[in-house]
C-alpha atoms as a PDB file:
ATOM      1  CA  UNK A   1      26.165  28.512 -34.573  1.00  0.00           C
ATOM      2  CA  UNK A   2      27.989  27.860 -31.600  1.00  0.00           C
ATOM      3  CA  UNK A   3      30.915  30.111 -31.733  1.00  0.00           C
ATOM      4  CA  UNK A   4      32.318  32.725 -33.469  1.00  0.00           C
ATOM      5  CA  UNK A   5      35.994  32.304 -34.534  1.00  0.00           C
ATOM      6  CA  UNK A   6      37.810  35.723 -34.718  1.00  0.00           C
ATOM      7  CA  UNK A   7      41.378  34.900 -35.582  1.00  0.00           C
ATOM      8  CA  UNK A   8      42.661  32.103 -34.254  1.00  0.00           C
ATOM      9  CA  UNK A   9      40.282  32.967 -31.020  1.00  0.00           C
ATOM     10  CA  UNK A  10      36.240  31.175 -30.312  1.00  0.00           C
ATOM     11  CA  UNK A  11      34.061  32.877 -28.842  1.00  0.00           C
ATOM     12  CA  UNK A  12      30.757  31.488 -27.498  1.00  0.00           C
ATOM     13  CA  UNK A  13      27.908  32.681 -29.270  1.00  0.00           C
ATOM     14  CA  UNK A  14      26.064  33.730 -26.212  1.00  0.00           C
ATOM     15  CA  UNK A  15      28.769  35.795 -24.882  1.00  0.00           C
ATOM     16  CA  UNK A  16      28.994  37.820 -28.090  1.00  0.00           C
ATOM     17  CA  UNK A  17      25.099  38.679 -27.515  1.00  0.00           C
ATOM     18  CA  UNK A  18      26.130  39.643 -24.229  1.00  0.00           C
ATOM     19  CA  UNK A  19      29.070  41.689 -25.255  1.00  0.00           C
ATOM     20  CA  UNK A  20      26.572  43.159 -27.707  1.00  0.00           C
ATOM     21  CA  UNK A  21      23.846  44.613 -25.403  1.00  0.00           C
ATOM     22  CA  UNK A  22      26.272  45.619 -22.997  1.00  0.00           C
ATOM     23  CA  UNK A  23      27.451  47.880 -25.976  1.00  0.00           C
ATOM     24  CA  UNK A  24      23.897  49.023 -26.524  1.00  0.00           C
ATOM     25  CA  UNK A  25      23.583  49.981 -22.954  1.00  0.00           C
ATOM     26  CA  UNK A  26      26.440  52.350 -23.037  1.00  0.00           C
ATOM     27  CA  UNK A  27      25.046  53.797 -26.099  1.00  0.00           C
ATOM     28  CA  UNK A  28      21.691  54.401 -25.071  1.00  0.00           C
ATOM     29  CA  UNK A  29      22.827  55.586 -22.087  1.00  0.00           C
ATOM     30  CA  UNK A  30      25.509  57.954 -23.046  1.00  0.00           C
ATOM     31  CA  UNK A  31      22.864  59.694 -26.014  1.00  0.00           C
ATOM     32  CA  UNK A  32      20.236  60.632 -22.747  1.00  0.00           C
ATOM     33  CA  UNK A  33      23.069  61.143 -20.126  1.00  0.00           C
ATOM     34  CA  UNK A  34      24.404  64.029 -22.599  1.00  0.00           C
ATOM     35  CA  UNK A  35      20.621  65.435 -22.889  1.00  0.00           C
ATOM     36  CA  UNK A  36      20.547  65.818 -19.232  1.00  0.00           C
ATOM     37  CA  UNK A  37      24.277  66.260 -18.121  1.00  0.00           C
ATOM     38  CA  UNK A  38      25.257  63.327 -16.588  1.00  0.00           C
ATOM     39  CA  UNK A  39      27.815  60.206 -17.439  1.00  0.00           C
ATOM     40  CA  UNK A  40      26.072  56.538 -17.083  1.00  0.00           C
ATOM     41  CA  UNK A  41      29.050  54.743 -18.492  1.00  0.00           C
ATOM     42  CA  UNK A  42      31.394  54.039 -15.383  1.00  0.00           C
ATOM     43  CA  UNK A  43      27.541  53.355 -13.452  1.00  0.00           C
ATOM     44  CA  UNK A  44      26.949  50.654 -16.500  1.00  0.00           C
ATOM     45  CA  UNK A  45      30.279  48.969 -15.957  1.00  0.00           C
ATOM     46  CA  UNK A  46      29.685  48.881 -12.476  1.00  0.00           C
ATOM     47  CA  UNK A  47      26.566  47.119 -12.776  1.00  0.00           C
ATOM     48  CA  UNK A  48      27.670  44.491 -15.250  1.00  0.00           C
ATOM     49  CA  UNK A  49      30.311  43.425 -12.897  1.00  0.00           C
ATOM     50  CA  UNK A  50      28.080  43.286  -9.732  1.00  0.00           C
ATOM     51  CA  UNK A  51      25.731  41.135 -12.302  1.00  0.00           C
ATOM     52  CA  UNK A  52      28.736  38.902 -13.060  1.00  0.00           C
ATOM     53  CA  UNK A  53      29.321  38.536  -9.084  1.00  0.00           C
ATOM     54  CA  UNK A  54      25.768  37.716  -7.997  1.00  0.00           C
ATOM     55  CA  UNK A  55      25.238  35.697 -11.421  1.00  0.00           C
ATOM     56  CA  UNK A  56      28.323  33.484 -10.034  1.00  0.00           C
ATOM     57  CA  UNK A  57      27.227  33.891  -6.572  1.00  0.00           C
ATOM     58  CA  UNK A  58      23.996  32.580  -7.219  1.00  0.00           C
ATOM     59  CA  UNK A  59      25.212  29.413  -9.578  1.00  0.00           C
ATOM     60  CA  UNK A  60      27.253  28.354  -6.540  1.00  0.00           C
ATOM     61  CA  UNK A  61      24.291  28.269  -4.196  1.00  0.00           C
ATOM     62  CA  UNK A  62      22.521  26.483  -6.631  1.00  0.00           C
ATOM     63  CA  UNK A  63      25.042  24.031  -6.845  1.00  0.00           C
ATOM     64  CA  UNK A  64      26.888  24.339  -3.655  1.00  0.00           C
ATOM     65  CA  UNK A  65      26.995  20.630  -3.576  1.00  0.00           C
ATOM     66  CA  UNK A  66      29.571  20.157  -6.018  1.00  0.00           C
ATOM     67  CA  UNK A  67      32.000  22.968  -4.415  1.00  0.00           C
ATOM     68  CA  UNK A  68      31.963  21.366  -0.788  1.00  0.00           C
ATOM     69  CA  UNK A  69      35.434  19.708  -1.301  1.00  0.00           C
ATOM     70  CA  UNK A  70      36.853  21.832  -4.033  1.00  0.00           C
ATOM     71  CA  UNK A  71      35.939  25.525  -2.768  1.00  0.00           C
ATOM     72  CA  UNK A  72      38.429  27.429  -4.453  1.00  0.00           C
ATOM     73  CA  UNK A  73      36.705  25.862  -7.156  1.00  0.00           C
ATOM     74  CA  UNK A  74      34.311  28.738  -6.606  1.00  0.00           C
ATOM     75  CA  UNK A  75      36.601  31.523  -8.155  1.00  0.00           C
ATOM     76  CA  UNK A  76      37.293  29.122 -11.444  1.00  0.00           C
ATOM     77  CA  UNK A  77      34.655  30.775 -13.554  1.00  0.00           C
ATOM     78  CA  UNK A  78      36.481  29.005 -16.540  1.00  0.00           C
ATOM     79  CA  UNK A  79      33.813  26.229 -16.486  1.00  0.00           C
ATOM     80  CA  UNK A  80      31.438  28.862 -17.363  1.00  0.00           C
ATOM     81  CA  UNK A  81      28.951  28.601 -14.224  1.00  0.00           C
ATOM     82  CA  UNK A  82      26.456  31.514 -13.988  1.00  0.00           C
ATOM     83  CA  UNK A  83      22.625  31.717 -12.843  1.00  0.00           C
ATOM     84  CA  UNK A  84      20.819  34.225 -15.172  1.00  0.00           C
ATOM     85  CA  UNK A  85      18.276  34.964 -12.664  1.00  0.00           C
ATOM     86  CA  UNK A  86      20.739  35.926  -9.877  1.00  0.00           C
ATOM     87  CA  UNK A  87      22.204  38.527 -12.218  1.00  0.00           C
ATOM     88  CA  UNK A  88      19.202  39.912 -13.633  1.00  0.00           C
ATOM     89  CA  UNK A  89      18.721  40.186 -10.151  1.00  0.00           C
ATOM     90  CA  UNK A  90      22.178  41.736  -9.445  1.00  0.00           C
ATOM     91  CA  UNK A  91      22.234  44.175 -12.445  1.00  0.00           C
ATOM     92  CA  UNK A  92      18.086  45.688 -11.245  1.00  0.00           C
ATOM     93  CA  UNK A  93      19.139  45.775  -7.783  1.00  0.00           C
ATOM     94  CA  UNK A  94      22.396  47.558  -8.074  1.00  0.00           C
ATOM     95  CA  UNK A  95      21.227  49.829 -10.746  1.00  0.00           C
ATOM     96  CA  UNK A  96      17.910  50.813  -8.220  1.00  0.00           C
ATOM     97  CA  UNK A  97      20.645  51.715  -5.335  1.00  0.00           C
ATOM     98  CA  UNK A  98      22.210  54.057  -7.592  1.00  0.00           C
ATOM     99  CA  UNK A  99      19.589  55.942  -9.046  1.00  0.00           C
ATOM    100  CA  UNK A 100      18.427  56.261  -5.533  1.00  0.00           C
ATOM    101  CA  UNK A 101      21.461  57.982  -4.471  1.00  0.00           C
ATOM    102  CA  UNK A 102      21.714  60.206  -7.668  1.00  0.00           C
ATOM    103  CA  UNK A 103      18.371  61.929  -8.971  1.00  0.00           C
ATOM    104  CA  UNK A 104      20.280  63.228 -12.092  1.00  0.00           C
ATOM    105  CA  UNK A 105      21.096  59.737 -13.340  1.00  0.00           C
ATOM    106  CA  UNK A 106      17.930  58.147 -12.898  1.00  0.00           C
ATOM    107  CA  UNK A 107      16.218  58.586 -16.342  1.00  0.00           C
ATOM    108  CA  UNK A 108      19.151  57.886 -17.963  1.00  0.00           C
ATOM    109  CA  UNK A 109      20.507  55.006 -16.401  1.00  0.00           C
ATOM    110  CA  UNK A 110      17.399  53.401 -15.982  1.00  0.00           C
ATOM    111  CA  UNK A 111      16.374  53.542 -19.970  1.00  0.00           C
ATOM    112  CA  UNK A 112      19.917  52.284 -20.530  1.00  0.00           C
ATOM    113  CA  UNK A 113      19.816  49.267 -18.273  1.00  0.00           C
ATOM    114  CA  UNK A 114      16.150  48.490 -19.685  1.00  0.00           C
ATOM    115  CA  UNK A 115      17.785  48.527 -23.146  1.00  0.00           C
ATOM    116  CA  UNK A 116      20.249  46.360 -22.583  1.00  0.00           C
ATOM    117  CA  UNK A 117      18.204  44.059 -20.573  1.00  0.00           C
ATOM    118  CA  UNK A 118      15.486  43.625 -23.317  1.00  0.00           C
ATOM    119  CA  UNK A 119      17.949  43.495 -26.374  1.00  0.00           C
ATOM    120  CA  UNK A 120      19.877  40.440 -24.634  1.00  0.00           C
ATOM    121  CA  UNK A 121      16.141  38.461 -23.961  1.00  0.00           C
ATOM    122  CA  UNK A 122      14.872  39.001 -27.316  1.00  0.00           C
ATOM    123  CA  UNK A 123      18.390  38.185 -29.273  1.00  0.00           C
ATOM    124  CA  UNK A 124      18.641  35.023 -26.704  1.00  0.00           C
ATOM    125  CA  UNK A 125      15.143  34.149 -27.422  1.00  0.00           C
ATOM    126  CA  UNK A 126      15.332  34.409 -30.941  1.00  0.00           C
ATOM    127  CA  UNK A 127      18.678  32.406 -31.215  1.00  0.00           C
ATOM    128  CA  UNK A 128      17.164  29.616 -28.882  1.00  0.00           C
ATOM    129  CA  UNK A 129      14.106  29.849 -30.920  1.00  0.00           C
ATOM    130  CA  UNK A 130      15.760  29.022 -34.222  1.00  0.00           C
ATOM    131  CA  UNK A 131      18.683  26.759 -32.852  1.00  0.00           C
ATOM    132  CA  UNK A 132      16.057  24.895 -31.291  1.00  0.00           C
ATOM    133  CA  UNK A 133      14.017  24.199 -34.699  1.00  0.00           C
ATOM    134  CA  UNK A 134      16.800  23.895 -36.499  1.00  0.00           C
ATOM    135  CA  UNK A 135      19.393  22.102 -34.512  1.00  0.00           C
ATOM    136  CA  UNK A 136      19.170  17.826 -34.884  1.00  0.00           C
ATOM    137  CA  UNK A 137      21.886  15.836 -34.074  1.00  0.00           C
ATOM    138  CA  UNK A 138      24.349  15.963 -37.072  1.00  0.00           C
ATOM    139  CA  UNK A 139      24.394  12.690 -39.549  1.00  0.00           C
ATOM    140  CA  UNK A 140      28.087  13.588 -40.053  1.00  0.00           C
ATOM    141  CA  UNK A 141      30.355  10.314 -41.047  1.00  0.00           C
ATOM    142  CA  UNK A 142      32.204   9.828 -37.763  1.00  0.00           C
ATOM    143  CA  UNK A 143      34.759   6.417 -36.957  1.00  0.00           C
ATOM    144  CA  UNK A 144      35.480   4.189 -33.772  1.00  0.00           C
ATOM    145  CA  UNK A 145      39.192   3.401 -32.617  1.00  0.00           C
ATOM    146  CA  UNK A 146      38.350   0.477 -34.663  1.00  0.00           C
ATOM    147  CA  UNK A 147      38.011   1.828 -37.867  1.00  0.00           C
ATOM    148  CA  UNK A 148      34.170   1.116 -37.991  1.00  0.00           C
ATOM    149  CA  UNK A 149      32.223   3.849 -39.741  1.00  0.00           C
ATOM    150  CA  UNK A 150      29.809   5.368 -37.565  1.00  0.00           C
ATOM    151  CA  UNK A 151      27.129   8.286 -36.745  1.00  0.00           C
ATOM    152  CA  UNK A 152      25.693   9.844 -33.848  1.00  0.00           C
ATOM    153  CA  UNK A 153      22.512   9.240 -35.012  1.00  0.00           C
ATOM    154  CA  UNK A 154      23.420   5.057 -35.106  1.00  0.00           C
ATOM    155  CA  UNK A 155      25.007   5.339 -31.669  1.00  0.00           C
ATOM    156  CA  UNK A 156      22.591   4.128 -29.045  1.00  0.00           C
ATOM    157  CA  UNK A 157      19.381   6.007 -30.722  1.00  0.00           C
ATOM    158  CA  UNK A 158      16.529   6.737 -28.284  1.00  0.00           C
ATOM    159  CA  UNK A 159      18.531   7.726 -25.741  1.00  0.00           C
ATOM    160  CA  UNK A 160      19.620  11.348 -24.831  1.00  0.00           C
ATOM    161  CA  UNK A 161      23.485  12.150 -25.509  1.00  0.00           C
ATOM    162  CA  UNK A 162      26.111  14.412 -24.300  1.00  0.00           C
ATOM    163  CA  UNK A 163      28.465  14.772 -27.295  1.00  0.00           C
ATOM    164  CA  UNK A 164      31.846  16.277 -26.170  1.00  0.00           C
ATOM    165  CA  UNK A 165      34.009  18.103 -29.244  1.00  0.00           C
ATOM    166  CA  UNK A 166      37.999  17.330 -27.604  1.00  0.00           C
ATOM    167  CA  UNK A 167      41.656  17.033 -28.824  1.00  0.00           C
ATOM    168  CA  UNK A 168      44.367  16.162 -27.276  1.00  0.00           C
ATOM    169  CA  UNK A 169      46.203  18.831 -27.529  1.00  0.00           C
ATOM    170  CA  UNK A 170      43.978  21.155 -25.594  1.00  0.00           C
ATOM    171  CA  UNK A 171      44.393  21.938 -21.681  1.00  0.00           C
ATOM    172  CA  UNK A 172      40.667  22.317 -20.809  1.00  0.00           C
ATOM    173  CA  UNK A 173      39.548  19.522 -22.891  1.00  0.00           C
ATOM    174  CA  UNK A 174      41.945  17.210 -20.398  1.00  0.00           C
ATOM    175  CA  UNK A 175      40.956  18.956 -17.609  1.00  0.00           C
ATOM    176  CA  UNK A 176      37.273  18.430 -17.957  1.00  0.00           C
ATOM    177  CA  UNK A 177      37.786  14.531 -19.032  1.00  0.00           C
ATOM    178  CA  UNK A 178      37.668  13.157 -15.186  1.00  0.00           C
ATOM    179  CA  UNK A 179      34.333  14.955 -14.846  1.00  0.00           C
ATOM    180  CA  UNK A 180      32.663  13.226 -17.742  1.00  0.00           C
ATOM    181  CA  UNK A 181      34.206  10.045 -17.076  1.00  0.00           C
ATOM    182  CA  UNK A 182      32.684  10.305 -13.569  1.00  0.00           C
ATOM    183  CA  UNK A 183      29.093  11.525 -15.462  1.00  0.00           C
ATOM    184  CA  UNK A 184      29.359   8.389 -17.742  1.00  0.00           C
ATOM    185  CA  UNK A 185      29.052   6.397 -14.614  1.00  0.00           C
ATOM    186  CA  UNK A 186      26.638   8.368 -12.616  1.00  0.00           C
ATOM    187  CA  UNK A 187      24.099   8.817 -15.875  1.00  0.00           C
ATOM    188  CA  UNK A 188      24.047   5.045 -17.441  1.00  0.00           C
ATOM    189  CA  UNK A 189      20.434   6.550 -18.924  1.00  0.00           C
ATOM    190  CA  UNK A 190      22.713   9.543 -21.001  1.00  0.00           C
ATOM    191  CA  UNK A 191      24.825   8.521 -23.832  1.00  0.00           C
ATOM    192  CA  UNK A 192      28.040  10.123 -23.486  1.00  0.00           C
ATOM    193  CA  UNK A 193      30.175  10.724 -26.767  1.00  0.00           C
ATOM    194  CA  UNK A 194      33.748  11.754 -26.870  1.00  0.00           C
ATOM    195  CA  UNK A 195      34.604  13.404 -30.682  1.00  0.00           C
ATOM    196  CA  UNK A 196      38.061  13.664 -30.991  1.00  0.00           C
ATOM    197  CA  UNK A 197      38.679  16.043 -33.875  1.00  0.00           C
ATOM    198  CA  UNK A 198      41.859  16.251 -36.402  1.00  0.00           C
ATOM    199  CA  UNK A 199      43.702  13.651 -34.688  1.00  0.00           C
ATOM    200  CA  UNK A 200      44.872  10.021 -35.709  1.00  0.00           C
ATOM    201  CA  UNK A 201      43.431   6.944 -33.618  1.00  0.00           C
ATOM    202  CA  UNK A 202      47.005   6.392 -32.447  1.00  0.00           C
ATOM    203  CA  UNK A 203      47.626   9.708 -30.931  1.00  0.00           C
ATOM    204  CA  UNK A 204      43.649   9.144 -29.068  1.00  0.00           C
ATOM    205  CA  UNK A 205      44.842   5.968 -28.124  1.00  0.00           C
ATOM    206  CA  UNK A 206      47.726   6.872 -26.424  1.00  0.00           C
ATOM    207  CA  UNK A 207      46.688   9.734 -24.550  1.00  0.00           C
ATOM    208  CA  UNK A 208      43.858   7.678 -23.315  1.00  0.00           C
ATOM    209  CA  UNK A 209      46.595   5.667 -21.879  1.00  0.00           C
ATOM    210  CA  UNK A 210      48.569   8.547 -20.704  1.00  0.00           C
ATOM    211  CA  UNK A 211      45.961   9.933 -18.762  1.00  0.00           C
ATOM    212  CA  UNK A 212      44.167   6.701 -17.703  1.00  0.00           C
ATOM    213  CA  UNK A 213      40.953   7.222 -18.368  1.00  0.00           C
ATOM    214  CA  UNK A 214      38.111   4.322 -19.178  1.00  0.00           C
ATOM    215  CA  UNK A 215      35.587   6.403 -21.297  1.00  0.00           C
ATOM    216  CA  UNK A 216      33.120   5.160 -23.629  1.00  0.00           C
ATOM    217  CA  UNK A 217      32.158   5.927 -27.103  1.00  0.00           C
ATOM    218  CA  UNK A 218      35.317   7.792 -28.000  1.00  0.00           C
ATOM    219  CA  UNK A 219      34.932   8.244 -32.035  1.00  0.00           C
ATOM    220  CA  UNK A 220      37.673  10.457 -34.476  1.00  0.00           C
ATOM    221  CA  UNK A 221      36.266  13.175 -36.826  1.00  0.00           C
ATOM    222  CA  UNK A 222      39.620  13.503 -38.770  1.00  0.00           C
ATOM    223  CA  UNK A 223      37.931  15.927 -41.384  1.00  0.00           C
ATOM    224  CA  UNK A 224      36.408  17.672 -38.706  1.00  0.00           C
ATOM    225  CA  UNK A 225      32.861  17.611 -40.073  1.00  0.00           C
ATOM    226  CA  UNK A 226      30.731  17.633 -36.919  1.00  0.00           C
ATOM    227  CA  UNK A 227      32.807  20.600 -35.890  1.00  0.00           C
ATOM    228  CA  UNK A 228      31.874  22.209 -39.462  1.00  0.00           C
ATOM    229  CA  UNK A 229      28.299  20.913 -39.081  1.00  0.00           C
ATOM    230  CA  UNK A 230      26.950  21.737 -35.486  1.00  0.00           C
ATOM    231  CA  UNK A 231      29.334  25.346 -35.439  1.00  0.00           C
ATOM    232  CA  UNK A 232      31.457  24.326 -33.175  1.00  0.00           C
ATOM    233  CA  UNK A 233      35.234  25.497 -33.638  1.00  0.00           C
ATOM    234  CA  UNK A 234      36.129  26.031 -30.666  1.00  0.00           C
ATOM    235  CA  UNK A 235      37.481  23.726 -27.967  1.00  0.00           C
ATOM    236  CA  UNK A 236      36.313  22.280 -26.101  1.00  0.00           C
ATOM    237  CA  UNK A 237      32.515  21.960 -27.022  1.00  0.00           C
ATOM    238  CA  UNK A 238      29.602  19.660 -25.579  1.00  0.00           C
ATOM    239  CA  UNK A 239      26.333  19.476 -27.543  1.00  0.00           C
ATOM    240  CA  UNK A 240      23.399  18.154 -25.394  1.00  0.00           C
ATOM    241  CA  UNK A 241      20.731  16.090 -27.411  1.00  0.00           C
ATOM    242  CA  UNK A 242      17.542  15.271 -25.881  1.00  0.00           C
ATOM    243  CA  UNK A 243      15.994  11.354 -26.491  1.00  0.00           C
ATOM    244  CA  UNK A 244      14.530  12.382 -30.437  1.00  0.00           C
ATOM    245  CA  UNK A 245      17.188  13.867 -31.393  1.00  0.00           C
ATOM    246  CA  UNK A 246      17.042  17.734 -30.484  1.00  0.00           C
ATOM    247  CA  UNK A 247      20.085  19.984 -29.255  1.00  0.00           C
ATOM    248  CA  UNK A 248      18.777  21.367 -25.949  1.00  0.00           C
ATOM    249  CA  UNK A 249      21.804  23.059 -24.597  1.00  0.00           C
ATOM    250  CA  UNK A 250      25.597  23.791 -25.624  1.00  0.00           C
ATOM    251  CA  UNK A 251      28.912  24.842 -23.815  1.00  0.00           C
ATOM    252  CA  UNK A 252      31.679  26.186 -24.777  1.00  0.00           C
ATOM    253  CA  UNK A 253      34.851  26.020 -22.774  1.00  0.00           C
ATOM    254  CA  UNK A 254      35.863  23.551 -19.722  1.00  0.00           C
ATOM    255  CA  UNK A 255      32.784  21.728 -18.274  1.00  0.00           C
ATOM    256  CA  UNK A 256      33.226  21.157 -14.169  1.00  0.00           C
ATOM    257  CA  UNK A 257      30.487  18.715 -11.787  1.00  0.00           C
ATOM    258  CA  UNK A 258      28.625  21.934 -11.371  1.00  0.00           C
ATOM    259  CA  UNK A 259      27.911  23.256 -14.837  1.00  0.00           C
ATOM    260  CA  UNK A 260      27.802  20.000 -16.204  1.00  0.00           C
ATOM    261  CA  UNK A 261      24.740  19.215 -13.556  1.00  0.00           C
ATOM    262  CA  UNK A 262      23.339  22.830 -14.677  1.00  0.00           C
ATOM    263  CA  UNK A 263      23.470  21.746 -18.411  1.00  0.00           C
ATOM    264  CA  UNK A 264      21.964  17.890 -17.411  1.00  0.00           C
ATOM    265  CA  UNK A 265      18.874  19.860 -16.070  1.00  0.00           C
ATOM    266  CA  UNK A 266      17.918  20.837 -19.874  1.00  0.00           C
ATOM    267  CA  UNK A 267      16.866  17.252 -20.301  1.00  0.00           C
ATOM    268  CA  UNK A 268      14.800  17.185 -16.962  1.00  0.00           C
ATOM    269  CA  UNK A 269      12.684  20.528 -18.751  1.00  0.00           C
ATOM    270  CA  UNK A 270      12.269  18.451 -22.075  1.00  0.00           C
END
């Protein structure tokens, strides 16, 4: 499962987990703070924000490359670009500083922090764990603009593929298109897949036109089956498929050059 639809809103599977520890945190934290007097909750918030900042922070750095001629690009944290590490990192360090400067809150805020920490690794490992036995590229009955029945298994098998979940009618999906029209030149050894969902091949057609772009392997999912099939029902999504078949990675939301490059490094670890 790649999102979670709540209404007519997704949400990314991974931020839910998030959301979820974060909720364990205050929990834990507020049961010992009361045993010894003390408040951890505004501390907690505080410490998942400086983890956003140094998480963001850090994914630039990484990836500074990419923000050189764009740098208010850096505050656009719609594309979803965040180094785990860096806010692990954040969230210890800050949390450290302020049981240093308040004795009372140590115990408490510590085991809290801890408790979030480890219930986000071992929910994220266990997801990855069975997404990552369980998840090969759908055999869902896809078409080309030319009415050709079609697979993403057929298309261009041996090969890893970057399959991008898009309508028309969504803003981030057209914002994101230049960047993996751009990637479908740079990558000629990824196959990149463009799965329009829900909409006719004269409406794909046309906006193609419309926007000018010359992108490859654009297919329609009228039904909406590989939406159904991978989880996926939000968008946009992009499923990345190692060379046998594999999903090694997923984003939900707007992709930019610098978390698309974060999410190409999943087939450098396979």
């Amino acid at each position: 499962m790649q999102t979670v639809s709540i209404g007519p809103l997704g949400f990314s599977f991974a931020h839910l987990l998030l959301v979820f520890s974060f909720v364990v945190a205050l929990l834990v934290g507020a049961l010992y703070g009361r045993k010894h007097g003390v408040s951890t909750g505004g501390t907690l918030v505080d410490t998942l924000l400086v983890a956003l900042v140094t998480a963001r922070i850090g994914f630039v750095a990484q990836y500074f490359e990419h923000f050189k001629d764009a740098p208010l690009d850096i505050i656009d944290i719609r594309d979803g670009g965040f180094s785990v590490y860096a806010g692990v990192f954040g969230a210890v360090a800050f949390g450290a500083w302020r049981m240093l400067r308040r004795t009372a809150i140590r115990k408490p805020l510590g085991i809290a922090i801890l408790s979030g920490l480890m219930t986000w690794g071992a929910l994220s490992l266990t997801v990855n764990l069975i997404e990552g036995q369980a998840r090969e590229i759908p055999d869902s009955g896809l078409s080309t603009l030319d009415d050709e029945s079609i697979t993403l298994v057929d298309l261009q098998p041996g090969k890893p593929k970057v399959v991008n979940i898009w309508a028309s009618w969504c803003p981030p999906c057209i914002r994101e298109m230049p960047v993996l029209e751009r990637a479908q030149e740079r990558y000629p050894d990824i196959t990149f897949v463009f799965v329009n969902q829900g909409e006719q091949v004269e409406t794909i057609t046309s906006f193609l036109k419309q926007q000018e772009l010359s992108i490859r392997n654009v297919l329609s999912d009228v039904s909406g089956s590989l939406a159904n099939a991978t989880g996926s029902h939000a968008l946009p999504t992009t499923l990345f498929y190692d060379a046998e078949g594999r999903q090694v990675d997923a984003h939900m939301g707007e992709l930019s050059n610098a978390s698309l490059a974060q999410k190409l490094e999943a087939f450098e670890r396979k």
